[in-house]
Protein backbone atom coordinates (compact mmCIF):
# COMPACT_ATOMS: atom_id res chain seq x y z
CA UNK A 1 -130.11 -51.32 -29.41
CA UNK A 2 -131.62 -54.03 -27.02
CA UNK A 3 -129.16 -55.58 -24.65
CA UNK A 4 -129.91 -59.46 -24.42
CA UNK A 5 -130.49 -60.66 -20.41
CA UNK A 6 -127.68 -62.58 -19.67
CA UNK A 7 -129.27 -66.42 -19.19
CA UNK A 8 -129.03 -67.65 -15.64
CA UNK A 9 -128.19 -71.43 -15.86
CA UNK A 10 -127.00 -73.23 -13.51
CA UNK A 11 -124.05 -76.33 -13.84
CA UNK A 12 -126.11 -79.51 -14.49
CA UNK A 13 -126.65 -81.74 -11.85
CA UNK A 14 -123.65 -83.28 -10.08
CA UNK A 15 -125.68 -86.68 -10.89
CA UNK A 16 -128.46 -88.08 -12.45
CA UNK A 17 -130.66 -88.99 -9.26
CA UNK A 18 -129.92 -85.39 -8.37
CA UNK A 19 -131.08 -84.28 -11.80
CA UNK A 20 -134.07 -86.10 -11.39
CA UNK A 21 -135.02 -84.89 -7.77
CA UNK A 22 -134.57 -81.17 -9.17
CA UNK A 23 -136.74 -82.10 -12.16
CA UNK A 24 -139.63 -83.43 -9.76
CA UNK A 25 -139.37 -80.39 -7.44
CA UNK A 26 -139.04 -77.79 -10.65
CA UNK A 27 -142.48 -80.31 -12.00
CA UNK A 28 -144.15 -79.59 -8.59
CA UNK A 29 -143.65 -75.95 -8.62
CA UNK A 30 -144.96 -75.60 -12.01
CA UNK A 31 -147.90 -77.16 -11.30
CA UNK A 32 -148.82 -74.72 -8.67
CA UNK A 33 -149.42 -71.54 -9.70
CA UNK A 34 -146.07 -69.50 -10.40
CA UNK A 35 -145.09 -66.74 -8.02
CA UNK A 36 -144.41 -65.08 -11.89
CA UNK A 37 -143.55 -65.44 -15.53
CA UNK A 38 -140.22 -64.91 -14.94
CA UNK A 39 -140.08 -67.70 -12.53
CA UNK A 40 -141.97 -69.72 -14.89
CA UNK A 41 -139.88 -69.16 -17.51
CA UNK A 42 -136.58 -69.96 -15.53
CA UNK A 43 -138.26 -73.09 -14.08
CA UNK A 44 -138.80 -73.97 -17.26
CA UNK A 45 -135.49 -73.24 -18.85
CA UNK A 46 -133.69 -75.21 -15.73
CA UNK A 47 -136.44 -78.30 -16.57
CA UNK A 48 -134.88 -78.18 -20.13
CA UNK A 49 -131.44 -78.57 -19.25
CA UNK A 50 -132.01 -81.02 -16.73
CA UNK A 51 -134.18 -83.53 -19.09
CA UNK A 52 -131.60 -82.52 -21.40
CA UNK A 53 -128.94 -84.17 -18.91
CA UNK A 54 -130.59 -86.99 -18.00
CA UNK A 55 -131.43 -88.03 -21.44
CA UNK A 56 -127.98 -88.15 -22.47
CA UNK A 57 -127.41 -89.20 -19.44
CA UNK A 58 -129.66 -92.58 -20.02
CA UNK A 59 -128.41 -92.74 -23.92
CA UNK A 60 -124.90 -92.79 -22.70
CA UNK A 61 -125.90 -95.86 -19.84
CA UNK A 62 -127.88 -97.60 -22.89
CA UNK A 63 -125.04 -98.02 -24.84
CA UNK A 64 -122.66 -99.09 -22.25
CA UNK A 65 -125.54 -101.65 -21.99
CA UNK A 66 -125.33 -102.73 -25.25
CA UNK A 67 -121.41 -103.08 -25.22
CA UNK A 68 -121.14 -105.20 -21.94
CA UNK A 69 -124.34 -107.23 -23.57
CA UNK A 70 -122.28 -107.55 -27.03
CA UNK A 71 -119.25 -108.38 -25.34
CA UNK A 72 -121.10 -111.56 -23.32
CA UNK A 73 -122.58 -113.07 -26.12
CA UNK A 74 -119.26 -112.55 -27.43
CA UNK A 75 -117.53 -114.60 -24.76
CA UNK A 76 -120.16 -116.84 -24.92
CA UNK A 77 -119.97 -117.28 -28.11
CA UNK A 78 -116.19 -118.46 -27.94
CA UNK A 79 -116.42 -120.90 -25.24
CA UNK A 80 -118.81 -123.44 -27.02
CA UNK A 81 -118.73 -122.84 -30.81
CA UNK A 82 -120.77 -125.86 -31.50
CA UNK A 83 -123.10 -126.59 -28.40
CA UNK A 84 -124.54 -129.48 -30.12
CA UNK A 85 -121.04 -131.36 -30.42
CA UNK A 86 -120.90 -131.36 -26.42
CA UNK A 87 -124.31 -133.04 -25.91
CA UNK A 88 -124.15 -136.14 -23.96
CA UNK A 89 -127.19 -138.04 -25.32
CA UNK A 90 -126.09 -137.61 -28.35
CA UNK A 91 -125.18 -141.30 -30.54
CA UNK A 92 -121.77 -142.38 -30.55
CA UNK A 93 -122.21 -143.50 -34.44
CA UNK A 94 -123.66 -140.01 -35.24
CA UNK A 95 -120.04 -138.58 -34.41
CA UNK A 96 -118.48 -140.56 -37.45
CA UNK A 97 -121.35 -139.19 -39.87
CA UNK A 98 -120.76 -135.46 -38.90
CA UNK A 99 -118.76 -133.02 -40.93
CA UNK A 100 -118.84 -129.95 -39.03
């Protein structure tokens, strides 16, 4: 029965700018040619993981995004209600006619 290699992977990047700098130098090296497959393939594997990081990485930021973005138009949206009731050029015998 065949044995299975053990998979060499290294812990991903202690942050994303370092993820990123390892992806461009893993790019670099694969676009000269490989000392070997197994480099290659190990180069390749480590490139996975990494754009595997920094996607989630940039999914996870994106949504933080969109929560501080939801909670400002939130805020915003409880301060002034009714922007046109606060206009200042607005006629004084309009304000009896309104009903909102």
């Amino acid at each position: 029965m065949a044995v299975k290699k053990a998979k060499k992977s290294k812990a991903p990047a202690p942050s994303f700018e370092d993820a990123v700098e390892e992806l461009e130098n893993i790019t670099k090296r694969l676009e000269k040619d490989p000392e070997s497959l197994g480099n290659l393939l190990d180069d390749f594997e480590r490139g996975q993981e990494l754009l595997n990081f920094c996607q989630k990485t940039l999914k996870s930021a994106r949504k933080r995004l969109d929560l501080v973005e939801a909670s400002l138009h939130a805020e915003g949206d409880d301060e002034d209600p009714n922007p046109e009731s606060s206009s200042d050029d607005a006629d004084p015998d309009d304000q009896d006619v309104r009903l909102f």
